[in-house]
PDB file of N, CA and C in Angstrom:
ATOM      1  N   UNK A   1     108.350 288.668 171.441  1.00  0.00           N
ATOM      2  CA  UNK A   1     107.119 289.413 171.216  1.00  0.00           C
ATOM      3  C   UNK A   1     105.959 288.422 171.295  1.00  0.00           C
ATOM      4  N   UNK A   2     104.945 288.559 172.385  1.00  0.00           N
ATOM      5  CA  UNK A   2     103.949 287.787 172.437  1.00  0.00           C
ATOM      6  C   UNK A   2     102.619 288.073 171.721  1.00  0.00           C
ATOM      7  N   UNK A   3     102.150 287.514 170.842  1.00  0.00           N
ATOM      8  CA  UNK A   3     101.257 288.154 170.238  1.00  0.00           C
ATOM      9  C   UNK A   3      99.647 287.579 170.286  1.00  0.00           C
ATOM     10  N   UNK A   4      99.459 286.601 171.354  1.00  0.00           N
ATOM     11  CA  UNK A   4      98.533 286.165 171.615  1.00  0.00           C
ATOM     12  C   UNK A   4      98.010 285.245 170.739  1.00  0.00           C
ATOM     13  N   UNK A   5      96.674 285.030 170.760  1.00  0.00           N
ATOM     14  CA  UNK A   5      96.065 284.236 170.058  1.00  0.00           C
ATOM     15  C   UNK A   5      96.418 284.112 168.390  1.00  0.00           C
ATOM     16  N   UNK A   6      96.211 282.579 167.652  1.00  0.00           N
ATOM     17  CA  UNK A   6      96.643 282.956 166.388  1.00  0.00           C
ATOM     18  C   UNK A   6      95.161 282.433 165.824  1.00  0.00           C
ATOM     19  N   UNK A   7      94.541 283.055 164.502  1.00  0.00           N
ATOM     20  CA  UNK A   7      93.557 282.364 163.791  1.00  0.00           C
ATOM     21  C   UNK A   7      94.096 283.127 162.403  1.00  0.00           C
ATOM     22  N   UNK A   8      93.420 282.336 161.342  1.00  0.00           N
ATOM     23  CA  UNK A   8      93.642 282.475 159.853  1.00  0.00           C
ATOM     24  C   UNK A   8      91.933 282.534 159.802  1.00  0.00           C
ATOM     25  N   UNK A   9      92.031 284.141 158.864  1.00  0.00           N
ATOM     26  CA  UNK A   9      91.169 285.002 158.545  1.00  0.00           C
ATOM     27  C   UNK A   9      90.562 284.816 157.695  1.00  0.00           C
ATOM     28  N   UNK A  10      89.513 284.184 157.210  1.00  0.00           N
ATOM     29  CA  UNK A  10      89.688 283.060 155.706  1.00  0.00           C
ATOM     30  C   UNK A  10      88.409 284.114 154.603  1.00  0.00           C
ATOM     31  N   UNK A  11      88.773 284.465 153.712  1.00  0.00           N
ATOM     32  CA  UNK A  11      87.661 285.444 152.774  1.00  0.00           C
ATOM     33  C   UNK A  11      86.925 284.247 151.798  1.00  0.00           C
ATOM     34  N   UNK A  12      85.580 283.768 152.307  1.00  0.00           N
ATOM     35  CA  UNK A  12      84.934 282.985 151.807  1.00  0.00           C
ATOM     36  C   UNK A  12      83.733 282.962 151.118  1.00  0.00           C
ATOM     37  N   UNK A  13      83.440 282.606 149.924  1.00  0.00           N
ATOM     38  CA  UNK A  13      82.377 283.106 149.190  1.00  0.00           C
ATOM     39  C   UNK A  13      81.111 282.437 149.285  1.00  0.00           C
ATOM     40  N   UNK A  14      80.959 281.536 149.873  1.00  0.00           N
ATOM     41  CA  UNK A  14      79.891 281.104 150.382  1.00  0.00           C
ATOM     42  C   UNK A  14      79.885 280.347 151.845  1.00  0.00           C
ATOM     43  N   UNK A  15      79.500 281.378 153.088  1.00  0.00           N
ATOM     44  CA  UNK A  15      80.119 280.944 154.409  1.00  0.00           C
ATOM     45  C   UNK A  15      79.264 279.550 154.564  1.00  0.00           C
ATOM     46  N   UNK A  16      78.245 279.390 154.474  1.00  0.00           N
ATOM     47  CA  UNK A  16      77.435 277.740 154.509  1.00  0.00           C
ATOM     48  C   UNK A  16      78.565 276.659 153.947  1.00  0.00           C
ATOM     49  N   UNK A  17      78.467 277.030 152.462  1.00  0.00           N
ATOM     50  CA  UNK A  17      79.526 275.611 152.069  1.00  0.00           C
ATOM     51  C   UNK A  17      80.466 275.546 152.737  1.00  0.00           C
ATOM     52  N   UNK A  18      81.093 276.793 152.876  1.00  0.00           N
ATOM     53  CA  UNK A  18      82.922 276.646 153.664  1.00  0.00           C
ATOM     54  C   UNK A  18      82.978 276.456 154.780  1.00  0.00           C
ATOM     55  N   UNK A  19      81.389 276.414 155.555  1.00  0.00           N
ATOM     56  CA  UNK A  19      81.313 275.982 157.113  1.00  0.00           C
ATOM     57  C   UNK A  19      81.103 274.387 157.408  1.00  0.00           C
ATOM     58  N   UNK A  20      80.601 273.930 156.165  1.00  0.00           N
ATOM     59  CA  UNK A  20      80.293 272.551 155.655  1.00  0.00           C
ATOM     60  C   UNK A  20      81.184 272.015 155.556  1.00  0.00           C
ATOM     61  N   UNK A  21      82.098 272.327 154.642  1.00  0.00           N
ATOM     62  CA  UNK A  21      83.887 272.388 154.240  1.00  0.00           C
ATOM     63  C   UNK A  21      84.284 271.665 155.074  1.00  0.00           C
ATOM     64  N   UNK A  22      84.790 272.492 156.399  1.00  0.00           N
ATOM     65  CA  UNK A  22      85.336 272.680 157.036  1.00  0.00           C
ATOM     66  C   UNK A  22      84.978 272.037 158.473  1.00  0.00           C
ATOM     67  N   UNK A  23      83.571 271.518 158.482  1.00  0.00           N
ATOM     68  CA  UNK A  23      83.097 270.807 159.338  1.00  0.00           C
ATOM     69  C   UNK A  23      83.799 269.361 159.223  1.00  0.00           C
ATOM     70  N   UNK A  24      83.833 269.138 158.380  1.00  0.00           N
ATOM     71  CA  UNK A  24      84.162 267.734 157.476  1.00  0.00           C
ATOM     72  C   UNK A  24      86.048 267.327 157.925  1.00  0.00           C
ATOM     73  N   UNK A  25      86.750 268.506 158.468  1.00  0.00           N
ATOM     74  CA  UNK A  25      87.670 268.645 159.102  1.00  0.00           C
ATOM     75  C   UNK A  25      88.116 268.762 160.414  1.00  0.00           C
ATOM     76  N   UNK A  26      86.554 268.286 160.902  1.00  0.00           N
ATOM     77  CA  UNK A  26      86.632 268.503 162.006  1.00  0.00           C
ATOM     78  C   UNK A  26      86.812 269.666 163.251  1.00  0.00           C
ATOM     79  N   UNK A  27      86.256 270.715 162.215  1.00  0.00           N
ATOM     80  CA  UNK A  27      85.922 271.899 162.758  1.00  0.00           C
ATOM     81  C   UNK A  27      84.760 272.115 163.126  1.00  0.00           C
ATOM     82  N   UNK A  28      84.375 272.918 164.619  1.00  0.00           N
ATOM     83  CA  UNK A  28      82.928 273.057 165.061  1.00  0.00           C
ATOM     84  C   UNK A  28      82.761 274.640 164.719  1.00  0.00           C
ATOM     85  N   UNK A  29      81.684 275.156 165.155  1.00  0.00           N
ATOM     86  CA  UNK A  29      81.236 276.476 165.090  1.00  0.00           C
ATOM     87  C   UNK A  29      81.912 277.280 166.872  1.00  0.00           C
ATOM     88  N   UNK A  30      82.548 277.590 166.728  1.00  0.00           N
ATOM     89  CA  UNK A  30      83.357 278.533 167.865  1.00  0.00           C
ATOM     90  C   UNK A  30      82.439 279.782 168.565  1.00  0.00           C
ATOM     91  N   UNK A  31      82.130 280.248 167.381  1.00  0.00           N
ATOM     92  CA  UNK A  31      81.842 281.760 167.852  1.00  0.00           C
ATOM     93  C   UNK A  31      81.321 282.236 166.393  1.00  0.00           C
ATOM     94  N   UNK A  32      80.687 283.661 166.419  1.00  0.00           N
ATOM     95  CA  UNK A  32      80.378 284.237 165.451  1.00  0.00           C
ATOM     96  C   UNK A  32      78.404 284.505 164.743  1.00  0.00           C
ATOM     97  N   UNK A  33      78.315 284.526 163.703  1.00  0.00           N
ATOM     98  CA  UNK A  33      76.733 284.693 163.288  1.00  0.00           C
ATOM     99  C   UNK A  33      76.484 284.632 162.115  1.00  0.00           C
ATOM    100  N   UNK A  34      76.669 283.475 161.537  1.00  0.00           N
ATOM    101  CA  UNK A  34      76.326 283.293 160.289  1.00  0.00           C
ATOM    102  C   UNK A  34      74.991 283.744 159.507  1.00  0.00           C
ATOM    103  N   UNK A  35      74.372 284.415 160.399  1.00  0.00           N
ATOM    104  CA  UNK A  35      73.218 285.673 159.725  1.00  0.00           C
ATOM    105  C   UNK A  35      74.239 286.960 159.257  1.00  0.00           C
ATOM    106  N   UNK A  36      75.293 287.443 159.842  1.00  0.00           N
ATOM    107  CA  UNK A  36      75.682 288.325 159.637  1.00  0.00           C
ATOM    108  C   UNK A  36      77.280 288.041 158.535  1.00  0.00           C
ATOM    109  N   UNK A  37      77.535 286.859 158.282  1.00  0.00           N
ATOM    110  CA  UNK A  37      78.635 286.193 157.224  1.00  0.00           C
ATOM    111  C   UNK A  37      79.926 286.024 158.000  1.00  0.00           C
ATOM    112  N   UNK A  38      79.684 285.785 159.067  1.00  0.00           N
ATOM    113  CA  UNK A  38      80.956 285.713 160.171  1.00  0.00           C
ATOM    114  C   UNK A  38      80.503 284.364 161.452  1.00  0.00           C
ATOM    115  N   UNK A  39      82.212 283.590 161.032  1.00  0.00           N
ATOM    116  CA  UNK A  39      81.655 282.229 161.988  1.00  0.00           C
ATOM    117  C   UNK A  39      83.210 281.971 162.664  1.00  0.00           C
ATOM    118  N   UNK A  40      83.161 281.683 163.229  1.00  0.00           N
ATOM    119  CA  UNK A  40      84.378 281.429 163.902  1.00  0.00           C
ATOM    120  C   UNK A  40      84.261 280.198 164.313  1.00  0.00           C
ATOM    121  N   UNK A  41      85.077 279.423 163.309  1.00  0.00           N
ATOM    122  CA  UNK A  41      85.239 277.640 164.267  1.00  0.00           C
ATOM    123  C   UNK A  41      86.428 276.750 164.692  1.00  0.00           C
ATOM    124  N   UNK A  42      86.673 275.928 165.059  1.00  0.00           N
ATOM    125  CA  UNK A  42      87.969 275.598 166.128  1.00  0.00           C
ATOM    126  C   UNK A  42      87.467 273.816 166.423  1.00  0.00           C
ATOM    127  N   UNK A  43      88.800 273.644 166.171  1.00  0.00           N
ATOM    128  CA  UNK A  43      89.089 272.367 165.882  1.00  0.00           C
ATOM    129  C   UNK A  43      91.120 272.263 167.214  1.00  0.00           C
ATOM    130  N   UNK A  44      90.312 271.598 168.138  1.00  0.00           N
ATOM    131  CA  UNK A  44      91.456 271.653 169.197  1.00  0.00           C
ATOM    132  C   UNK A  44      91.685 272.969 169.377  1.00  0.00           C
ATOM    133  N   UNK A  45      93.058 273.397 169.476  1.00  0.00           N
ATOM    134  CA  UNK A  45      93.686 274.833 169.057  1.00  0.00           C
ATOM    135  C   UNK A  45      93.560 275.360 168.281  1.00  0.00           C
ATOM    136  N   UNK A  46      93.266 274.905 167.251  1.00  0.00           N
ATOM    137  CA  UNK A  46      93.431 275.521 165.556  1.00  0.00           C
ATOM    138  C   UNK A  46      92.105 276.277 165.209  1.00  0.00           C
ATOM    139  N   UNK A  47      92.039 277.299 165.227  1.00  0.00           N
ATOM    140  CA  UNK A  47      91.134 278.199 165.246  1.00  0.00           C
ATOM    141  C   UNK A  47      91.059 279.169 163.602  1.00  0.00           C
ATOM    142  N   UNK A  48      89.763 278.995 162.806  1.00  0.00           N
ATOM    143  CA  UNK A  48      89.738 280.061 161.834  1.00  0.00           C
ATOM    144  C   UNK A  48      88.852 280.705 162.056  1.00  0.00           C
ATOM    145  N   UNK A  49      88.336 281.686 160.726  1.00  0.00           N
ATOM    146  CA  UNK A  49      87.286 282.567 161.104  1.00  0.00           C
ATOM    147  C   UNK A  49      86.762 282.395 159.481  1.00  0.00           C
ATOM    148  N   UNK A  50      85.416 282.567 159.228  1.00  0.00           N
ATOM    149  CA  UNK A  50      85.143 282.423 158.043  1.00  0.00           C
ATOM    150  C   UNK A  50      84.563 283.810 158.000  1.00  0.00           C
ATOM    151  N   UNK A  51      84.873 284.660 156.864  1.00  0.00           N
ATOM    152  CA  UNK A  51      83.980 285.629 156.171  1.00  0.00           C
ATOM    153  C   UNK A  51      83.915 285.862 154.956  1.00  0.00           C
ATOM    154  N   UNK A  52      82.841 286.405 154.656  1.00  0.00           N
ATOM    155  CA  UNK A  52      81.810 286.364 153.426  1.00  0.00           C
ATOM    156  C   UNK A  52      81.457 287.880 153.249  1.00  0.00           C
ATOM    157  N   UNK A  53      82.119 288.255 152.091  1.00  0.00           N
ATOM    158  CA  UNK A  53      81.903 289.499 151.509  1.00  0.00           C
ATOM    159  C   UNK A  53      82.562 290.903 152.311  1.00  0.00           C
ATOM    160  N   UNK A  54      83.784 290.403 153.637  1.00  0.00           N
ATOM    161  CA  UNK A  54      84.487 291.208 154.357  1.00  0.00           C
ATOM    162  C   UNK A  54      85.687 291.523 154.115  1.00  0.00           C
ATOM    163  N   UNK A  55      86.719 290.778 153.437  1.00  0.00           N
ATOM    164  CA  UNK A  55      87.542 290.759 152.787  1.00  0.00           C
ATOM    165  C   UNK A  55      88.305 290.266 151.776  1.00  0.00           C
ATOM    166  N   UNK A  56      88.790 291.445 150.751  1.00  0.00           N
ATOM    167  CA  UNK A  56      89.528 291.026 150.122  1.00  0.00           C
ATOM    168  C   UNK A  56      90.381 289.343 149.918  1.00  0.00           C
ATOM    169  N   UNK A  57      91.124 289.069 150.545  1.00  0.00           N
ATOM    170  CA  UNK A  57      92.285 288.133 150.975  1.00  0.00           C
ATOM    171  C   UNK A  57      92.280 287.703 152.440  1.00  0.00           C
ATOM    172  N   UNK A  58      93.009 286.461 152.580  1.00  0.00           N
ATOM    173  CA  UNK A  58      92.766 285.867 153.461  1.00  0.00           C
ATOM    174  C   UNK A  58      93.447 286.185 154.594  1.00  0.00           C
ATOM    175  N   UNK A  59      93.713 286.889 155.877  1.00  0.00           N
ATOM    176  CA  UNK A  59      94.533 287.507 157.265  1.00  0.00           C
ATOM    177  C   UNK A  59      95.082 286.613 157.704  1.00  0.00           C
ATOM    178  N   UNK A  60      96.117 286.962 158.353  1.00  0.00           N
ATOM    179  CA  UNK A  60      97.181 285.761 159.536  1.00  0.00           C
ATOM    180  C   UNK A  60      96.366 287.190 160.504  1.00  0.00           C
ATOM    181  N   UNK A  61      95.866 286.473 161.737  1.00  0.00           N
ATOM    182  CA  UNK A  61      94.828 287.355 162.678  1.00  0.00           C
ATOM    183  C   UNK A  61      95.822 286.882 163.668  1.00  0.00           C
ATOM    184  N   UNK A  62      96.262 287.623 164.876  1.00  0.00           N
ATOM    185  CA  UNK A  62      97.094 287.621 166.207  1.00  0.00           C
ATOM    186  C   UNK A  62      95.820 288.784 167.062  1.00  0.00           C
ATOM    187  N   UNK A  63      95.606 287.994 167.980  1.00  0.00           N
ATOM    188  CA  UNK A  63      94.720 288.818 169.372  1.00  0.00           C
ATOM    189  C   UNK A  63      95.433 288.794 170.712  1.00  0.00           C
ATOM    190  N   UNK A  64      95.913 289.837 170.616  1.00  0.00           N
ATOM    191  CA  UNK A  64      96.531 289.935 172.295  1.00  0.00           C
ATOM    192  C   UNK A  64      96.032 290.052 172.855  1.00  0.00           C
ATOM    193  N   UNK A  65      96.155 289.263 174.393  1.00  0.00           N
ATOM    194  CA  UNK A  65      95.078 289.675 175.734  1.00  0.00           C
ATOM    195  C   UNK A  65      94.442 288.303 175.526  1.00  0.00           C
ATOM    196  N   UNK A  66      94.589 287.730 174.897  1.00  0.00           N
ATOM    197  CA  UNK A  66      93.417 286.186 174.557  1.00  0.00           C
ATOM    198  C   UNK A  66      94.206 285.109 174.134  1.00  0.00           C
ATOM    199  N   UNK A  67      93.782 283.544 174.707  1.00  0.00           N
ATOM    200  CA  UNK A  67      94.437 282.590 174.767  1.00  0.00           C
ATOM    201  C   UNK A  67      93.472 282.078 173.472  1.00  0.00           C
ATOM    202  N   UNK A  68      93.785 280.904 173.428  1.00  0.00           N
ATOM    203  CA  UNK A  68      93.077 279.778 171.885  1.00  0.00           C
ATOM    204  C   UNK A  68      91.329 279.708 172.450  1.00  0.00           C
ATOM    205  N   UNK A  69      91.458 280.290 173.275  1.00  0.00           N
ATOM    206  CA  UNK A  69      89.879 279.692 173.915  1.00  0.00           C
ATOM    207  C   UNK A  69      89.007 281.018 173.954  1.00  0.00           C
ATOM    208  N   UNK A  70      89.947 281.966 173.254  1.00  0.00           N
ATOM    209  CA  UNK A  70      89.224 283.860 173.332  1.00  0.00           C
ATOM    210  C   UNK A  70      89.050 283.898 175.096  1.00  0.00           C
ATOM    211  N   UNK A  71      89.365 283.662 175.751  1.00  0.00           N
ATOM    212  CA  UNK A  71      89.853 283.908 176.989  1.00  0.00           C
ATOM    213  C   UNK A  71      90.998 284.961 177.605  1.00  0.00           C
ATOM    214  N   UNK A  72      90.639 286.344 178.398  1.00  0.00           N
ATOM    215  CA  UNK A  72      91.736 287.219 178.452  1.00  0.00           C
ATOM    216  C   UNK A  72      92.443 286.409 179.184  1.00  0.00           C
ATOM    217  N   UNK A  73      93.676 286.869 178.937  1.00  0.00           N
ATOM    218  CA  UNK A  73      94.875 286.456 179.630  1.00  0.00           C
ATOM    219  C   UNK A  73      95.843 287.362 181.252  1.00  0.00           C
ATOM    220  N   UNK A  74      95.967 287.063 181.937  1.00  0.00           N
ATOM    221  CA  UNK A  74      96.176 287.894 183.096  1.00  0.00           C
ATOM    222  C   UNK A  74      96.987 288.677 182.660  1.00  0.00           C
ATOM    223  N   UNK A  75      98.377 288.833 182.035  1.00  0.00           N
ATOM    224  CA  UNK A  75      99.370 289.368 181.299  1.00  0.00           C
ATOM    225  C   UNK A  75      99.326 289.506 179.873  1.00  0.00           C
ATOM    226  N   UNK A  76      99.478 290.750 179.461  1.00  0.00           N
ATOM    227  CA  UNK A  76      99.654 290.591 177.901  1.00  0.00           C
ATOM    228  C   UNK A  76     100.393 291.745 177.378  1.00  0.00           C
ATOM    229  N   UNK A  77     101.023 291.505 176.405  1.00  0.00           N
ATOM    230  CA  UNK A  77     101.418 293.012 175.579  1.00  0.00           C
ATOM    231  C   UNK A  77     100.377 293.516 174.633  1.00  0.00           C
ATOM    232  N   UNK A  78     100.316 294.746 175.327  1.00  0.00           N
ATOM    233  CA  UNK A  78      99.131 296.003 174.358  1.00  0.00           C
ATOM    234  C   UNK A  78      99.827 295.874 172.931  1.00  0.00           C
ATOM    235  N   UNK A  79      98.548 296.124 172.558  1.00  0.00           N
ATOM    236  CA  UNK A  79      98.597 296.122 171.143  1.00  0.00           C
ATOM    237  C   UNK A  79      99.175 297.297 170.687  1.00  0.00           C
ATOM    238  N   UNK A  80      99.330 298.260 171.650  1.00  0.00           N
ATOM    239  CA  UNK A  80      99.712 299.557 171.093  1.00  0.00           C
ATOM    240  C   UNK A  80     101.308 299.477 171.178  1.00  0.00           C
ATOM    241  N   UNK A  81     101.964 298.677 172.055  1.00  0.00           N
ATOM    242  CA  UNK A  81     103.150 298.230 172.662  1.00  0.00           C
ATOM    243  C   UNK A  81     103.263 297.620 171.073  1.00  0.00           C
ATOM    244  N   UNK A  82     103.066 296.287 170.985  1.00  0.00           N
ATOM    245  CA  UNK A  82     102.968 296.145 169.405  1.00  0.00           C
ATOM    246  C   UNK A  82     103.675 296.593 168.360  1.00  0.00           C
ATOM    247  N   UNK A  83     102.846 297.657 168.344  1.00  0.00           N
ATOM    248  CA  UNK A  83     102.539 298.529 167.308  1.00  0.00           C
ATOM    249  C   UNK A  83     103.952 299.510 167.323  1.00  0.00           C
ATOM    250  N   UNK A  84     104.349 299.542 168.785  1.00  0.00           N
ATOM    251  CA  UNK A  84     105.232 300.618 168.435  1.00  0.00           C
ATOM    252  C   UNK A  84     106.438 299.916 168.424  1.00  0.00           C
ATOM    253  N   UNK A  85     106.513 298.877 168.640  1.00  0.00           N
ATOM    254  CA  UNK A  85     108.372 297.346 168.695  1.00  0.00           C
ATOM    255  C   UNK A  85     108.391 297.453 167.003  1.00  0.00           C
ATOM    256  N   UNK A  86     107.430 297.681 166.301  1.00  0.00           N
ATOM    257  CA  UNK A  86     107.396 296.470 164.828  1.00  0.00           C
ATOM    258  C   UNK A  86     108.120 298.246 164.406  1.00  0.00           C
ATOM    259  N   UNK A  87     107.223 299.492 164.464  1.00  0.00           N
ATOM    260  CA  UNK A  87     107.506 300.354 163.660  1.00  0.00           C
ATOM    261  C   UNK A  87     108.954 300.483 164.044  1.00  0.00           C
ATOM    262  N   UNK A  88     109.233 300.472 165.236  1.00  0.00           N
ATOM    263  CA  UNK A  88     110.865 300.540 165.731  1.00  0.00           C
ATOM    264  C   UNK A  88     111.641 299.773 164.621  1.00  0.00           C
ATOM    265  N   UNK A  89     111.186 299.109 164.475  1.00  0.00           N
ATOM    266  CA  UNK A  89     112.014 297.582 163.511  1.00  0.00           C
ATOM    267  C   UNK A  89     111.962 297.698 161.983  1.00  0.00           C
ATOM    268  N   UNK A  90     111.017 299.098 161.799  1.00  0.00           N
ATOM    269  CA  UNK A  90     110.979 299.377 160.313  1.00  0.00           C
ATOM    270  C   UNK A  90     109.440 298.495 159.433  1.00  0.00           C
ATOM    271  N   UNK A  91     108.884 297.995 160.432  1.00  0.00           N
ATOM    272  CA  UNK A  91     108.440 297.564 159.777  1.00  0.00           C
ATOM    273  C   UNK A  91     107.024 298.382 159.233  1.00  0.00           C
ATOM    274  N   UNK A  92     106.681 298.793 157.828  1.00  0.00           N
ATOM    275  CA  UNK A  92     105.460 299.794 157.775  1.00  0.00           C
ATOM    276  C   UNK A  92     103.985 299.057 158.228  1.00  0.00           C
ATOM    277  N   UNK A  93     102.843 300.058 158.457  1.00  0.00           N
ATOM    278  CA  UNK A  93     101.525 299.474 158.976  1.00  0.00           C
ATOM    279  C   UNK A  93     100.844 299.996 157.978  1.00  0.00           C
ATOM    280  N   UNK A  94      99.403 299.385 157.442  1.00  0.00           N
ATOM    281  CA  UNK A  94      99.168 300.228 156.371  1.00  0.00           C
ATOM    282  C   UNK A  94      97.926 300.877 157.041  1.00  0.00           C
ATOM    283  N   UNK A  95      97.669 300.063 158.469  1.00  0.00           N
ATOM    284  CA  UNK A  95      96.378 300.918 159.594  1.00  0.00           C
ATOM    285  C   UNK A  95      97.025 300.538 160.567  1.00  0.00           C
ATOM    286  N   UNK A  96      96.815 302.010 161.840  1.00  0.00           N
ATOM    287  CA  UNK A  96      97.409 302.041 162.898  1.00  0.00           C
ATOM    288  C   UNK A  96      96.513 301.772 164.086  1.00  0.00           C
ATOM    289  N   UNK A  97      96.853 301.754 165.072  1.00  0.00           N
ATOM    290  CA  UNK A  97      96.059 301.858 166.750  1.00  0.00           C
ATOM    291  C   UNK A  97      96.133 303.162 166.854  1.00  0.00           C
ATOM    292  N   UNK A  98      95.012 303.934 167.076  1.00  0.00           N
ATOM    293  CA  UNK A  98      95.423 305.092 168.093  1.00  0.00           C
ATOM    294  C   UNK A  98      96.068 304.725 169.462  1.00  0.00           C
ATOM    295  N   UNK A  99      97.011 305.386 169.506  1.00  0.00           N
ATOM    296  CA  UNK A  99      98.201 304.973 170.630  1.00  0.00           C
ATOM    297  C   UNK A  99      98.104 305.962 171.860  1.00  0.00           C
ATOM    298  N   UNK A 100      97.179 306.992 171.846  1.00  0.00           N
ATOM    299  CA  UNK A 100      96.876 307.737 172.676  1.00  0.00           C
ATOM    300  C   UNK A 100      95.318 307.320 173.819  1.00  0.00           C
ATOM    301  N   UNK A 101      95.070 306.118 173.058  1.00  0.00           N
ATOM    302  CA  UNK A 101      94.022 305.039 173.657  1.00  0.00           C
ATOM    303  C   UNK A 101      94.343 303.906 174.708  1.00  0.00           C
ATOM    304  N   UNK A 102      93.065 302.936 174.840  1.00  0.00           N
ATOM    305  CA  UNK A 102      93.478 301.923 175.532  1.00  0.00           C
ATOM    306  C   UNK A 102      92.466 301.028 175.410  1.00  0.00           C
ATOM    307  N   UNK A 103      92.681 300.046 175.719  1.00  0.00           N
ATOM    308  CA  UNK A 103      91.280 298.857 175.589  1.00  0.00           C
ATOM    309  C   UNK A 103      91.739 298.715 174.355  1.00  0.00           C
ATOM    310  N   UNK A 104      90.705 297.998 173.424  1.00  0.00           N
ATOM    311  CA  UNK A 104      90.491 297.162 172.418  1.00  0.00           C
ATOM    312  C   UNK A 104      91.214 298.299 170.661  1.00  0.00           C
ATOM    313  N   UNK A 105      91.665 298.081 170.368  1.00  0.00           N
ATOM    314  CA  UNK A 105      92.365 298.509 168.935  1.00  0.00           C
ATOM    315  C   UNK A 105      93.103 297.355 168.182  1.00  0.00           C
ATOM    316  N   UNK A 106      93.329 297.746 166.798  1.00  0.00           N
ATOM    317  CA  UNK A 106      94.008 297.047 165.983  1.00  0.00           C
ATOM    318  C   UNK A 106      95.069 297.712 164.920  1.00  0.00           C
ATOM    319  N   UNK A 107      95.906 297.193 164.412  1.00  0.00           N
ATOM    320  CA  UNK A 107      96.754 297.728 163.389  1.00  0.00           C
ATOM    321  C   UNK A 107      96.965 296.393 162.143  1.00  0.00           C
ATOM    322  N   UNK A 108      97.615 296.832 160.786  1.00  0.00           N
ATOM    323  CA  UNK A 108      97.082 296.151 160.171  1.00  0.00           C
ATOM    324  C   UNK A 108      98.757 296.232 159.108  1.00  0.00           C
ATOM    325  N   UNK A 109      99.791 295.587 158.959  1.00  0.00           N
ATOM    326  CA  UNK A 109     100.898 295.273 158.475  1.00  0.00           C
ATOM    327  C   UNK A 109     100.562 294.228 157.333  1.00  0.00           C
ATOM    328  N   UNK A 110     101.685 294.251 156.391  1.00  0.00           N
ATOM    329  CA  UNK A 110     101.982 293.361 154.938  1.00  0.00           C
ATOM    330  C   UNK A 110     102.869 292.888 155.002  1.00  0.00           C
ATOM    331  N   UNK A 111     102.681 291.669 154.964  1.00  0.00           N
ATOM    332  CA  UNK A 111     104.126 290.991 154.723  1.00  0.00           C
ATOM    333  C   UNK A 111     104.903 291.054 153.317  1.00  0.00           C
ATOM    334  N   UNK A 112     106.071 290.700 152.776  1.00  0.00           N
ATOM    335  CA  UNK A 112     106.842 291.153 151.439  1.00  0.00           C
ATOM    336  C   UNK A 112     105.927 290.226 150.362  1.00  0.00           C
ATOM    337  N   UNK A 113     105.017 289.514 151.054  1.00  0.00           N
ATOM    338  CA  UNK A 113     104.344 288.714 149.609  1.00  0.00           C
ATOM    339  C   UNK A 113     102.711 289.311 149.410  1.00  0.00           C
ATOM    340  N   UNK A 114     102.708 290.428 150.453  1.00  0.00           N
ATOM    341  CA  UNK A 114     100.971 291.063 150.266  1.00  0.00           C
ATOM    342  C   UNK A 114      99.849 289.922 150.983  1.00  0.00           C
ATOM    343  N   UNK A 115     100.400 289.775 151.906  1.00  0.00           N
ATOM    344  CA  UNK A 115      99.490 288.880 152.842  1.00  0.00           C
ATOM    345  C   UNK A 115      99.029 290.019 154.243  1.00  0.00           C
ATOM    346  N   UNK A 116      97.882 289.893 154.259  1.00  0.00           N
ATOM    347  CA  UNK A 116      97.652 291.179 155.313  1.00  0.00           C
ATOM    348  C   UNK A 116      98.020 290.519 156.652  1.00  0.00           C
ATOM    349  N   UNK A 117      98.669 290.845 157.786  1.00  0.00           N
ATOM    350  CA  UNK A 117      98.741 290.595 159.340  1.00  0.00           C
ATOM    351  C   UNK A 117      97.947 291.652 159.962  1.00  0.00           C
ATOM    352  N   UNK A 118      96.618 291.150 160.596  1.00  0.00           N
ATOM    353  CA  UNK A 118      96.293 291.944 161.783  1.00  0.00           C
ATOM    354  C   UNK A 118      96.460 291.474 162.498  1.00  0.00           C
ATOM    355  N   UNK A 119      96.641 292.336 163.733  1.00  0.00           N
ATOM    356  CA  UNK A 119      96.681 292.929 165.155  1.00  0.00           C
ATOM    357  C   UNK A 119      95.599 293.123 165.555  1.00  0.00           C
ATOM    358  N   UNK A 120      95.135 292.458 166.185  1.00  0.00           N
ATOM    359  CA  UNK A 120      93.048 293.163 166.910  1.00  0.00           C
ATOM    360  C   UNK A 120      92.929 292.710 167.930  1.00  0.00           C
ATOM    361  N   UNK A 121      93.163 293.781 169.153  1.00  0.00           N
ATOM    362  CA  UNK A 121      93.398 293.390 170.801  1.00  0.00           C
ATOM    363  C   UNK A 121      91.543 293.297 170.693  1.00  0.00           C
ATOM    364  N   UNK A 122      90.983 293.324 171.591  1.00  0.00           N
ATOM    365  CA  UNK A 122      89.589 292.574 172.226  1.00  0.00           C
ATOM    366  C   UNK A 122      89.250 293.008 173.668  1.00  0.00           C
ATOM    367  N   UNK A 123      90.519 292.927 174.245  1.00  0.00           N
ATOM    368  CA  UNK A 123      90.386 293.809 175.904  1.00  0.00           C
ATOM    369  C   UNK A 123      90.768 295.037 175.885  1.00  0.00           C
TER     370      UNK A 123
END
């Protein structure tokens, strides 16, 4: 199961310091708008996302259709494809894809320790 891109979803209470943080690690600013509490920065491959006042807990984020560089990929498995291998497998979603769609959707699974996994295709 290919699940594309990986980033850790990070719920941060002050996106400045934790962009500061995290600079200091050698992380740059990727993507995103820290007017709006959302930054996306990347260090080699290793890609997070900082937000501020968006969630709860922190996401394991998978983007299909997109390489480490948010770049589509010529080949990919739909997210809706996804969506329907894991439920095959038992596994519950606690938000789905409309599967009667196409382009960009997400679904949203728990792992047994309450760690959220999204799914958020982009193409």
């Amino acid at each position: 199961m290919e699940l594309g891109a990986f980033s850790v979803s990070l719920a941060v209470r002050d996106i400045e310091v934790s962009r500061s943080f995290y600079e200091k690690f050698g992380f740059k600013i990727f993507g995103g708008d820290a007017t709006q509490n959302w930054l996306i920065l990347k260090n080699g491959d290793h890609v997070i996302g900082l937000f501020q006042g968006m969630f709860e807990k922190n996401i394991l984020t998978f983007n299909p259709g997109w390489d480490s560089n948010a770049q589509q990929l010529a080949a990919f498995t739909d997210v809706r494809e996804l969506q329907r291998q894991l439920k095959a497998q038992g596994v519950p979603l606690v938000q789905e894809a409309d599967e009667s769609t196409t382009g960009p959707a997400s679904f949203v699974a728990v792992d047994p320790d309450g760690n959220p996994i999204l799914v958020d295709q982009h193409v």
